[in-house]
Protein backbone atom coordinates (compact mmCIF):
# COMPACT_ATOMS: atom_id res chain seq x y z
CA UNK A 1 -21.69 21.67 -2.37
CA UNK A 2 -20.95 17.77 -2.35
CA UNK A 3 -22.81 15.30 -4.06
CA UNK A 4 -24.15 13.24 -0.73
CA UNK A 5 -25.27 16.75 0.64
CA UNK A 6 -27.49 17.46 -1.93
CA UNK A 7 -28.56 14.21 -1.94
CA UNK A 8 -29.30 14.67 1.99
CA UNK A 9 -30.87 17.71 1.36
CA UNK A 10 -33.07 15.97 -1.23
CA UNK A 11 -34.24 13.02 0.87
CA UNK A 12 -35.32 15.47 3.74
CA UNK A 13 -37.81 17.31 1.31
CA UNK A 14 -38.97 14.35 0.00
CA UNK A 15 -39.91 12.93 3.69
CA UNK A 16 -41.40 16.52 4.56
CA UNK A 17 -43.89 16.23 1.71
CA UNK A 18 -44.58 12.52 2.07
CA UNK A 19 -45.75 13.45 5.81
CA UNK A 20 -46.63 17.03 5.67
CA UNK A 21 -49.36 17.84 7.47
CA UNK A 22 -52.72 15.77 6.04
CA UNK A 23 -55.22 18.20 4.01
CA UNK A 24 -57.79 16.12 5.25
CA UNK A 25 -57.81 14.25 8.38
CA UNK A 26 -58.85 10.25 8.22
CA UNK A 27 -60.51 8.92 11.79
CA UNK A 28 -57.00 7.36 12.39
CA UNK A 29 -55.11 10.91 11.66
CA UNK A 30 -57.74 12.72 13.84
CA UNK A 31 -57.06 9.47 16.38
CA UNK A 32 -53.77 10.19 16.65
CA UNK A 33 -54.42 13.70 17.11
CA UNK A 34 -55.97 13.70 19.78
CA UNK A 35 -54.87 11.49 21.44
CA UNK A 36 -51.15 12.56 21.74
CA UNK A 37 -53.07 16.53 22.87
CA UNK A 38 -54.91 15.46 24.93
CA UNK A 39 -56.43 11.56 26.15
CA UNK A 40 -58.05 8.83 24.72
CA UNK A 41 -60.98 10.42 22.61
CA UNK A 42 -64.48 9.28 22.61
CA UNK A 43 -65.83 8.59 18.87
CA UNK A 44 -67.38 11.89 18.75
CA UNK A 45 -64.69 13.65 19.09
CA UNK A 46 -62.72 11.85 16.54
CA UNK A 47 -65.65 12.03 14.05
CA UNK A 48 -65.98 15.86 14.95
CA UNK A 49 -62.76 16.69 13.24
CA UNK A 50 -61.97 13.73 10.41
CA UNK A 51 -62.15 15.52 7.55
CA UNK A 52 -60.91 18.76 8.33
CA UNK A 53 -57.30 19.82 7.61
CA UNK A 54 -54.64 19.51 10.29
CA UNK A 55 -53.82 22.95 10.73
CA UNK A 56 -57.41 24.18 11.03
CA UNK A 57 -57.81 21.26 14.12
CA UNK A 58 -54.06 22.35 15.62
CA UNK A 59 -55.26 26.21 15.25
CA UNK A 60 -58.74 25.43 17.36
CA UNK A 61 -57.72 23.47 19.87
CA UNK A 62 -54.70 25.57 20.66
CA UNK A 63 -56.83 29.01 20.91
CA UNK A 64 -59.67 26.78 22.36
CA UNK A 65 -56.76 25.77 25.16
CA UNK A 66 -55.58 28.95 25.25
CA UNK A 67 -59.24 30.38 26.99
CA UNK A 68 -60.20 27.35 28.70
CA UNK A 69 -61.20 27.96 32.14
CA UNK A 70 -62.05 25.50 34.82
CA UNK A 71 -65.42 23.32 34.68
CA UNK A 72 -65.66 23.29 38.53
CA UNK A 73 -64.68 25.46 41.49
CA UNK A 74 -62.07 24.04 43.19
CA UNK A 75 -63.84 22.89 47.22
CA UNK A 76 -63.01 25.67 49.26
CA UNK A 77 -61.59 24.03 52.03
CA UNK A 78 -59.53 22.17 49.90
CA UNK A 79 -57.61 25.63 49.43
CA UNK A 80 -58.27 27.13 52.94
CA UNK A 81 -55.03 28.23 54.96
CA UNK A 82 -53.36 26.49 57.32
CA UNK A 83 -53.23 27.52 61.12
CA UNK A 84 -51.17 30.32 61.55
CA UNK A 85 -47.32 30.75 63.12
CA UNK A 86 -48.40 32.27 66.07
CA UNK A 87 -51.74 29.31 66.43
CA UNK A 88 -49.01 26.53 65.21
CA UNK A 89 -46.85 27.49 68.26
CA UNK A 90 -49.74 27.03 70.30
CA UNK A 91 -50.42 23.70 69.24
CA UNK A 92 -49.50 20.13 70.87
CA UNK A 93 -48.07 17.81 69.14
CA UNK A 94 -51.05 15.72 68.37
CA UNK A 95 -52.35 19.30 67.24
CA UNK A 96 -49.50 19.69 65.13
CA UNK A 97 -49.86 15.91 63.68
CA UNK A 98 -53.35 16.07 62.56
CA UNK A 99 -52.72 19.78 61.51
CA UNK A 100 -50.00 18.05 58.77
CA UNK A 101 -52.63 14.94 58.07
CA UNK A 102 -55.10 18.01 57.39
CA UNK A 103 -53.03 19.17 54.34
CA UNK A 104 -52.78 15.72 53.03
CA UNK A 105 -56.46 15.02 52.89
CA UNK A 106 -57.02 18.68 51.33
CA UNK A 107 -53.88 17.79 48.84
CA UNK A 108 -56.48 14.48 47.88
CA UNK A 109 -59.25 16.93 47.60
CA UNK A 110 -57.42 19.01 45.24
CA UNK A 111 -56.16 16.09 43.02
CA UNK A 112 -60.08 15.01 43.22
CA UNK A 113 -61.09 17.98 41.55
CA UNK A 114 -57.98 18.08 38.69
CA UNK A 115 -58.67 14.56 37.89
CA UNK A 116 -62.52 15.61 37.41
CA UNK A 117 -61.48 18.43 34.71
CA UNK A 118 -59.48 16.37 33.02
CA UNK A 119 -62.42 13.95 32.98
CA UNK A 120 -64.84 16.14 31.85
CA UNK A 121 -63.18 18.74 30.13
CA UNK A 122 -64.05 19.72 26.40
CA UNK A 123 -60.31 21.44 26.01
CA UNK A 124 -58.17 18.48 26.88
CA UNK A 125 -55.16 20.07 25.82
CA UNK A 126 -55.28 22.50 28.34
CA UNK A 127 -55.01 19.85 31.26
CA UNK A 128 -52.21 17.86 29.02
CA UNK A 129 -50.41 21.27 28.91
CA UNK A 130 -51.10 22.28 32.70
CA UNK A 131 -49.53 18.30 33.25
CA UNK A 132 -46.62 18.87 31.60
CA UNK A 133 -45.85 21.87 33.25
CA UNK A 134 -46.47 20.14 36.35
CA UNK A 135 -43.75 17.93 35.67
CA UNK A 136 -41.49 19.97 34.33
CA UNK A 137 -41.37 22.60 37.10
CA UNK A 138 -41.81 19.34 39.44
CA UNK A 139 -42.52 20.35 43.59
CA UNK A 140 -43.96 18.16 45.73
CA UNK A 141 -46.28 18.59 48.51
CA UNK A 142 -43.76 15.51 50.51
CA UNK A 143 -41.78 19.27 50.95
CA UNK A 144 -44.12 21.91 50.51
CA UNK A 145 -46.61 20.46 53.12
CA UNK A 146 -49.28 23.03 52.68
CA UNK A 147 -52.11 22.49 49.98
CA UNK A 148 -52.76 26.14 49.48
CA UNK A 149 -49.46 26.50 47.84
CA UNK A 150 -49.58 23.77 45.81
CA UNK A 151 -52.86 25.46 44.56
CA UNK A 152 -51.45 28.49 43.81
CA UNK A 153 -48.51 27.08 41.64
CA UNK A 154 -51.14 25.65 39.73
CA UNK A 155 -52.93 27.78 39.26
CA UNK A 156 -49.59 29.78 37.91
CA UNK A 157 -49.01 26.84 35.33
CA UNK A 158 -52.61 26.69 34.35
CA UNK A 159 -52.48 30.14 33.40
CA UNK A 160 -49.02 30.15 31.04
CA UNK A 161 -49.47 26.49 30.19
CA UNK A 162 -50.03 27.76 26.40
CA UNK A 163 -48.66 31.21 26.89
CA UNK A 164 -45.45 32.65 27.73
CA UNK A 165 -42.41 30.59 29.05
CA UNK A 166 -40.68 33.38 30.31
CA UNK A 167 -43.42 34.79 32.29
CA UNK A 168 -44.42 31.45 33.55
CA UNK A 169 -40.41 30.89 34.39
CA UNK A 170 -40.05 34.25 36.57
CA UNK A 171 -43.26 33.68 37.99
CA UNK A 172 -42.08 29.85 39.00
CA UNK A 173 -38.70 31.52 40.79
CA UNK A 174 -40.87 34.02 43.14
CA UNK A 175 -43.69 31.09 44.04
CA UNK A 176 -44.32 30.28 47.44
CA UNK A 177 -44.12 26.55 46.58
CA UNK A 178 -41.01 26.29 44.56
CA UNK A 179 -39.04 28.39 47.41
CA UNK A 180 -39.81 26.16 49.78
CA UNK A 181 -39.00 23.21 47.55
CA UNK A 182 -35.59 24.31 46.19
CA UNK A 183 -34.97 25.92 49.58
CA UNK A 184 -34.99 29.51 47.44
CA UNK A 185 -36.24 31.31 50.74
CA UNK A 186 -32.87 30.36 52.34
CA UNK A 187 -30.86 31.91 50.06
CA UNK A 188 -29.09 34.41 51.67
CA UNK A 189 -25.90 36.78 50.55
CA UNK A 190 -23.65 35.62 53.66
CA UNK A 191 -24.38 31.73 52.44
CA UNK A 192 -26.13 31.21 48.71
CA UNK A 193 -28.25 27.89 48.46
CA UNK A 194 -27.88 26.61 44.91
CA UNK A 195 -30.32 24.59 45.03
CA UNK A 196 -32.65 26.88 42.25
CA UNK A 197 -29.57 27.78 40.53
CA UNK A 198 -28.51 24.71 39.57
CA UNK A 199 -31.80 23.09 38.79
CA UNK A 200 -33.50 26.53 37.07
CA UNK A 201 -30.47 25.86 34.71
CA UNK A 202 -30.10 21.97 34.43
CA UNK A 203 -33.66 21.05 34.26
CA UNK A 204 -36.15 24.24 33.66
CA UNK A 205 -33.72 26.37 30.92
CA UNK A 206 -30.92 25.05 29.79
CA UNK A 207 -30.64 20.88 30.50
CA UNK A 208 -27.59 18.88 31.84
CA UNK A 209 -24.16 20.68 31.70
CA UNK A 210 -22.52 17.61 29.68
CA UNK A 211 -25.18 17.36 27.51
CA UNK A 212 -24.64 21.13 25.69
CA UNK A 213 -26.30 22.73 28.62
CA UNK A 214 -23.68 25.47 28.11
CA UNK A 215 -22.48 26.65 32.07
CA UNK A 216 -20.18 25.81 34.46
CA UNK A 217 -20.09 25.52 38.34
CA UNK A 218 -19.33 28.94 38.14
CA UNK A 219 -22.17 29.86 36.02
CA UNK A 220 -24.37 28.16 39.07
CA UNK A 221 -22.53 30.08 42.13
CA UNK A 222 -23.18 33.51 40.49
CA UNK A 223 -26.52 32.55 39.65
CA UNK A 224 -27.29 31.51 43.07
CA UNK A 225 -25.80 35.22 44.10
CA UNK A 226 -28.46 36.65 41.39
CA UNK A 227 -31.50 34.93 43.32
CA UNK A 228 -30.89 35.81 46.77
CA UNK A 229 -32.78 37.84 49.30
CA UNK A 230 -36.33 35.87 48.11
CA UNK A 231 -38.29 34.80 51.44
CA UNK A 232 -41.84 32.96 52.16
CA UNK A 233 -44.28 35.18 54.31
CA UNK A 234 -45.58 31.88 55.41
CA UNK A 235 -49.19 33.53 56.76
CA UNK A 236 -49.65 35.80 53.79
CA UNK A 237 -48.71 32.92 50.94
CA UNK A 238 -46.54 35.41 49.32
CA UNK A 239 -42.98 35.71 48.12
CA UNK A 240 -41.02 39.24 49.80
CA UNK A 241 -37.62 40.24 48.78
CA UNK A 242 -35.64 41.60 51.28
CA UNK A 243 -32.73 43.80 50.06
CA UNK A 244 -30.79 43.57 53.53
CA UNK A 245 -30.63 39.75 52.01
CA UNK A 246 -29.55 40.23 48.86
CA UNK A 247 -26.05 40.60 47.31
CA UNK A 248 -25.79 43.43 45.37
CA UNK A 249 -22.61 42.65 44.24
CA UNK A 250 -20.68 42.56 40.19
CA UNK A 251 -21.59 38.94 39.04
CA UNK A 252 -21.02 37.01 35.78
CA UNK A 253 -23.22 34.75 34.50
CA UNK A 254 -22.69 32.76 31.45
CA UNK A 255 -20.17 35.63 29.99
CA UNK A 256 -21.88 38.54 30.69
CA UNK A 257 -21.42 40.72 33.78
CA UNK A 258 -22.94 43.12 36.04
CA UNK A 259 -25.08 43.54 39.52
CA UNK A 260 -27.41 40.75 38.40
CA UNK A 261 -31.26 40.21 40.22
CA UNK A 262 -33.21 37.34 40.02
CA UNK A 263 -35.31 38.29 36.46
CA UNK A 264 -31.95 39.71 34.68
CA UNK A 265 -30.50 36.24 35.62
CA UNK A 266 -33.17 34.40 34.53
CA UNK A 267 -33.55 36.30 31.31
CA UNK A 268 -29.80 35.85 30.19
CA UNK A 269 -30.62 32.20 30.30
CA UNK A 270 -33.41 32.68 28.11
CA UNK A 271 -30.90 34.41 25.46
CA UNK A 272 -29.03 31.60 25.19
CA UNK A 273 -29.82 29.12 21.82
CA UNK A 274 -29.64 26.31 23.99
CA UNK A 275 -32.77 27.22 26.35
CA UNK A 276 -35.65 27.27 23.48
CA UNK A 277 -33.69 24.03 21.83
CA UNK A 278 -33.82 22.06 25.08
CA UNK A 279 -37.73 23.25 25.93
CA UNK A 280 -38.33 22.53 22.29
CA UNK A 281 -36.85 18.73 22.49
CA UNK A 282 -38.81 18.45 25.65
CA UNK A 283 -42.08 19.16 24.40
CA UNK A 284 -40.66 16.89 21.15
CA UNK A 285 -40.43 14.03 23.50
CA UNK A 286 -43.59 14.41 25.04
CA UNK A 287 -45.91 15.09 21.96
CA UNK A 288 -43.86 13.89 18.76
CA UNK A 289 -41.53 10.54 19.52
CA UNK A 290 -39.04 9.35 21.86
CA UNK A 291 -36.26 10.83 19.65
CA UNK A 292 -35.87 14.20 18.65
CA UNK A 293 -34.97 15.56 14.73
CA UNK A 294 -32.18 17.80 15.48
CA UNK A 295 -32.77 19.79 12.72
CA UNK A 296 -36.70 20.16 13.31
CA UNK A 297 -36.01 21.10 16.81
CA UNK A 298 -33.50 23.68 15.32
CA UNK A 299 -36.06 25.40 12.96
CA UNK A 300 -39.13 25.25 15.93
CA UNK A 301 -36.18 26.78 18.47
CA UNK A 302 -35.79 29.28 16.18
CA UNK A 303 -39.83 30.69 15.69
CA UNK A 304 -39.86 29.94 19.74
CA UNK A 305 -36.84 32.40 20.40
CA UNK A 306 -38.33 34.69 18.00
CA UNK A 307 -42.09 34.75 19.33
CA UNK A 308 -40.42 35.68 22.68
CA UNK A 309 -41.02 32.51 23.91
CA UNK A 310 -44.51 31.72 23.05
CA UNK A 311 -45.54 28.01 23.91
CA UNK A 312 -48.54 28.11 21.72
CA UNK A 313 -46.08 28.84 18.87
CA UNK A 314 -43.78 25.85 19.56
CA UNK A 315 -46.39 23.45 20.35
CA UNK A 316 -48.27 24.63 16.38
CA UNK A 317 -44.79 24.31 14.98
CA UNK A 318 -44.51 20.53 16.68
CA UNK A 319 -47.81 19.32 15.75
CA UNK A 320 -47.68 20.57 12.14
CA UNK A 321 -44.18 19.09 11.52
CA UNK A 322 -43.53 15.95 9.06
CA UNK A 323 -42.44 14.06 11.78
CA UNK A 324 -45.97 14.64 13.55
CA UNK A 325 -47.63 13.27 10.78
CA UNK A 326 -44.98 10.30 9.95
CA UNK A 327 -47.10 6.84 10.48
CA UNK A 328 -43.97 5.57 12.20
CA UNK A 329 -44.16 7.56 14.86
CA UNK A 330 -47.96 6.68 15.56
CA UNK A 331 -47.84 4.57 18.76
CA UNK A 332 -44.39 5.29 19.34
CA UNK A 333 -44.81 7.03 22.81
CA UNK A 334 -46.25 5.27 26.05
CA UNK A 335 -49.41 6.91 28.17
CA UNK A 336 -48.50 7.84 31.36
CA UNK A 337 -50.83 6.71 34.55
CA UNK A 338 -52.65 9.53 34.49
CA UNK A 339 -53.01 9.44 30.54
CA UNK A 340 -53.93 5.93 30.61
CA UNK A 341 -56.78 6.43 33.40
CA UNK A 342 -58.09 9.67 32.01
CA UNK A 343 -58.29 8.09 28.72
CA UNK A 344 -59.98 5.42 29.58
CA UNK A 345 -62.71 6.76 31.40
CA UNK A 346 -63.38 9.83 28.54
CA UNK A 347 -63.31 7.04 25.53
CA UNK A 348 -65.83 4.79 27.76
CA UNK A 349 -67.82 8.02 28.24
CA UNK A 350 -68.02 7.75 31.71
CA UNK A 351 -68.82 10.31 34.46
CA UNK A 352 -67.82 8.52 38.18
CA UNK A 353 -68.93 10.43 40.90
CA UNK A 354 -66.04 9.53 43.38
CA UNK A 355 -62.72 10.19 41.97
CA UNK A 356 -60.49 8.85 44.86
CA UNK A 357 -60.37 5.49 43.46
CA UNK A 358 -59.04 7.17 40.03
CA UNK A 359 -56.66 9.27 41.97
CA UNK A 360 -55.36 5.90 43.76
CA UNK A 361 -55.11 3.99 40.70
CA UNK A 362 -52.71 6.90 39.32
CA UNK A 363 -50.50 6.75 42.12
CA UNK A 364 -50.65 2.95 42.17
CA UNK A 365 -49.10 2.98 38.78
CA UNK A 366 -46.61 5.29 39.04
CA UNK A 367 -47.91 9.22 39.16
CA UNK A 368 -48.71 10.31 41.94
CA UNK A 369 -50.42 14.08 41.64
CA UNK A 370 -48.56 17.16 43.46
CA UNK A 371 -45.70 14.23 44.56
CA UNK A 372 -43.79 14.00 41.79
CA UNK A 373 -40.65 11.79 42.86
CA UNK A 374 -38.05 14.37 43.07
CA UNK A 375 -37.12 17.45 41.13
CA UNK A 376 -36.97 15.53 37.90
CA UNK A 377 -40.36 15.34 37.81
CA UNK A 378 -41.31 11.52 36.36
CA UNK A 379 -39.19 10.28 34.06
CA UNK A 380 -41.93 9.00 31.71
CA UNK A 381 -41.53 6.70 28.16
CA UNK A 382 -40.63 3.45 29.09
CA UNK A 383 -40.34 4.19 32.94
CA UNK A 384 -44.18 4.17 33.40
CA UNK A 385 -43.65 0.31 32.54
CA UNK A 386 -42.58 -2.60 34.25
CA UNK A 387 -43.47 -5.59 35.09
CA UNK A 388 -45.73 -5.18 38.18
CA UNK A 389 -47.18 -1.69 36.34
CA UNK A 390 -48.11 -3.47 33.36
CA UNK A 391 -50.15 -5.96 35.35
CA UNK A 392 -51.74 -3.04 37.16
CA UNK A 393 -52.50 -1.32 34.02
CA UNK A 394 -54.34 -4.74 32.76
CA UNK A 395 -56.10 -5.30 35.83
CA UNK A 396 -57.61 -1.45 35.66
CA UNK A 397 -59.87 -2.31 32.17
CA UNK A 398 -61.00 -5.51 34.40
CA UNK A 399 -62.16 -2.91 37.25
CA UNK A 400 -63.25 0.07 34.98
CA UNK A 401 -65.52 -1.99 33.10
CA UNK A 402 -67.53 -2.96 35.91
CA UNK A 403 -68.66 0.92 35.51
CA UNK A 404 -70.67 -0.42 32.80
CA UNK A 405 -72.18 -3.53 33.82
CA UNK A 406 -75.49 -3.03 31.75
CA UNK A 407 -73.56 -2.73 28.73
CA UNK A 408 -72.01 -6.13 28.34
CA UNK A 409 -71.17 -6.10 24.47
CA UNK A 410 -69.36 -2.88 25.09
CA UNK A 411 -67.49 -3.86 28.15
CA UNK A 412 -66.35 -7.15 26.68
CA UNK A 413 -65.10 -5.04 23.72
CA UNK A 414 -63.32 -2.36 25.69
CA UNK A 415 -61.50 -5.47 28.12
CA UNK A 416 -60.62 -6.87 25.01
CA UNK A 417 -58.98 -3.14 23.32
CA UNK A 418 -57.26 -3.13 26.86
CA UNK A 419 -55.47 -6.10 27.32
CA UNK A 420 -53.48 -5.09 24.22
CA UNK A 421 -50.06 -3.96 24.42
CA UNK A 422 -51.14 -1.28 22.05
CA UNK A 423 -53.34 0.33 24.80
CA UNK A 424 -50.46 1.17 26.12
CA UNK A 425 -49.09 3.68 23.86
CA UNK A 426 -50.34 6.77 22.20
């Protein structure tokens, strides 16, 4: 072995053990914490864990995440059904109008009641997970339309948000929401839609083709073949697959070949390397710093592909690595909207009453709940700032400190936190 690898090898371990995992957390360790799994933490919550050993915090708040379960019942008519096909048909056009306006002002209504949970909730990393997911397997209700199926997808993240990717995957590629979106309940043997197939591969398993994805425009025809005969009973909220639909036919996906479905398609993309490595450098970018450790996102890969795919494992892996822990990557990431609002209101220790205004402010800077701005999802990092965003996100401390007027020492002091550009980050 040459000289400079040992000598690479060397420096690695000594950077592991200068920023291994603390023994004992200080208030800025359990800060930091927090803060990147979940939002900006009241004192209490830092105080509650400084002291305690990393992996003993990581450990409870992931199987605290893991049973979470909703503060508040979502309203009921936020979720109700829409009119039927047959009553739709019925319907004028104003009828129809105010029918569509309906499931806008119940998509509010449900974006009320998340924004509340992550408010009040005493497992915030549930709702960061449940976010991420949200952006990751991005549909809007722009497309969708209804509320009720926007519900039910998220209630299908909420529920795998910590557990298992590949359940949470097939269950994403039969919901009502996501077949509208990526047109998967048009997908039909005499004329495949690619639309899922390309984006299941490029941006929910296996990333961008040129950047090591690992499939060709091939790879996405067949696949689109694998996931036909899906279709939306539209009164019923539920995914049917019709075999009449479906071609049956000897496909060959990503080197292997046979009569392929829609789960034996989606699981050979899970057998490929490059699907835990690029969910692995996702969550990275989201929870660790803007840049990936190749080698770190290797080894976590690897304990991801062999729990079967277990987020809960990848996510203890990430947030017990050295490059967790490394004080230059403290303050390295930026707090989206929704981050930055939440935040704010849990480390003021507020309770508003009427979320709208929160909801608003969201949208105003840049995240708008259930309309993410295409398939992407938000781009996040630096995107979340520019230069009428930034003024935005100043002018919120002005207007959430007036929540507090009888407490002007601690407004003054929060104003003055705000207006740095360190409030920015996390």
């Amino acid at each position: 072995m040459k000289l400079s690898r040992l000598f690479a090898i060397a420096c690695a371990a000594i950077a592991c053990a200068v920023h291994a995992a603390p023994a004992h957390l200080s208030g800025d360790e359990a800060r930091h914490l927090l803060i990147r799994t979940g939002f900006a933490p009241a004192p209490a919550e830092v105080a509650a864990i400084t002291g305690r050993s990393a992996e003993q915090a990581v450990d409870d708040m992931i199987a605290a995440a893991k049973g979470a379960q909703p503060l508040h019942p979502v309203p009921p008519e936020a979720i109700a059904p829409p009119p039927s096909l047959q009553q739709a048909r019925a319907m004028t056009r104003e009828e129809r109008q105010e029918a569509a306006r309906d499931q806008i002002r119940k998509g509010m209504d449900i974006k009320d009641w998340w924004l509340r949970e992550m408010i009040e909730t005493p497992t915030p990393l549930a709702e960061r997970m449940t976010l991420f997911w949200h952006g990751h397997f991005a549909t809007s209700q722009w497309k969708v339309k209804r509320a009720d199926a926007m519900w039910r997808q998220h209630l299908l993240l909420r529920a795998n948000a910590l557990g298992s990717f590949r359940a949470m995957l097939h269950g994403i590629a039969r919901d009502p929401a996501m077949l509208v979106y990526l047109d998967g309940d048009r997908n039909r043997k005499e004329a495949p839609n690619e639309n899922f197939a390309r984006e299941v591969m490029e941006l929910f398993t296996l990333g961008e083709a040129t950047q090591g994805g690992g499939y060709t425009e091939d790879d996405v025809r067949e696949a689109a073949r694998a996931f036909t005969g899906w279709t939306l009973e539209r009164d019923e909220l539920g995914a049917r697959f019709r075999p009449v639909l479906h071609d049956f036919g000897r496909k060959t996906l990503l080197g292997r070949s046979g009569d392929f479905d829609a789960d034996q398609a989606l699981d050979i993309m899970l057998q490929q390397p490059e699907a835990a490595r690029f969910i692995v450098g996702k969550l990275w970018r989201e929870f660790v710093s803007p840049t990936p450790d190749p080698r770190e996102v290797d080894r976590i890969a690897q304990r991801f592909r062999e729990s079967d795919y277990d987020i809960a494992v990848a996510m203890h892996e990430l947030l017990l690595s050295p490059a967790f822990w490394d004080p230059a990557n403290f303050d390295s990431l930026v707090k989206s909207p929704v981050e930055l609002v939440v935040g704010s209101v849990r480390e003021m220790g507020l309770r508003p009453q009427e979320l709208r205004p929160m909801v608003q402010k969201c949208k105003q800077l840049g995240q708008d709940l259930l309309m993410p701005p295409n398939v992407k999802g938000w781009a996040g990092y630096t995107d979340w700032i520019n230069a009428t965003t930034l003024l935005e996100r100043r002018h919120f401390a002005g207007q959430l400190a007036a929540y507090v007027p009888a407490d002007p020492q601690r407004m003054a002091a929060f104003r003055a936190a705000a207006m740095q550009p360190e409030y920015q980050l996390k």
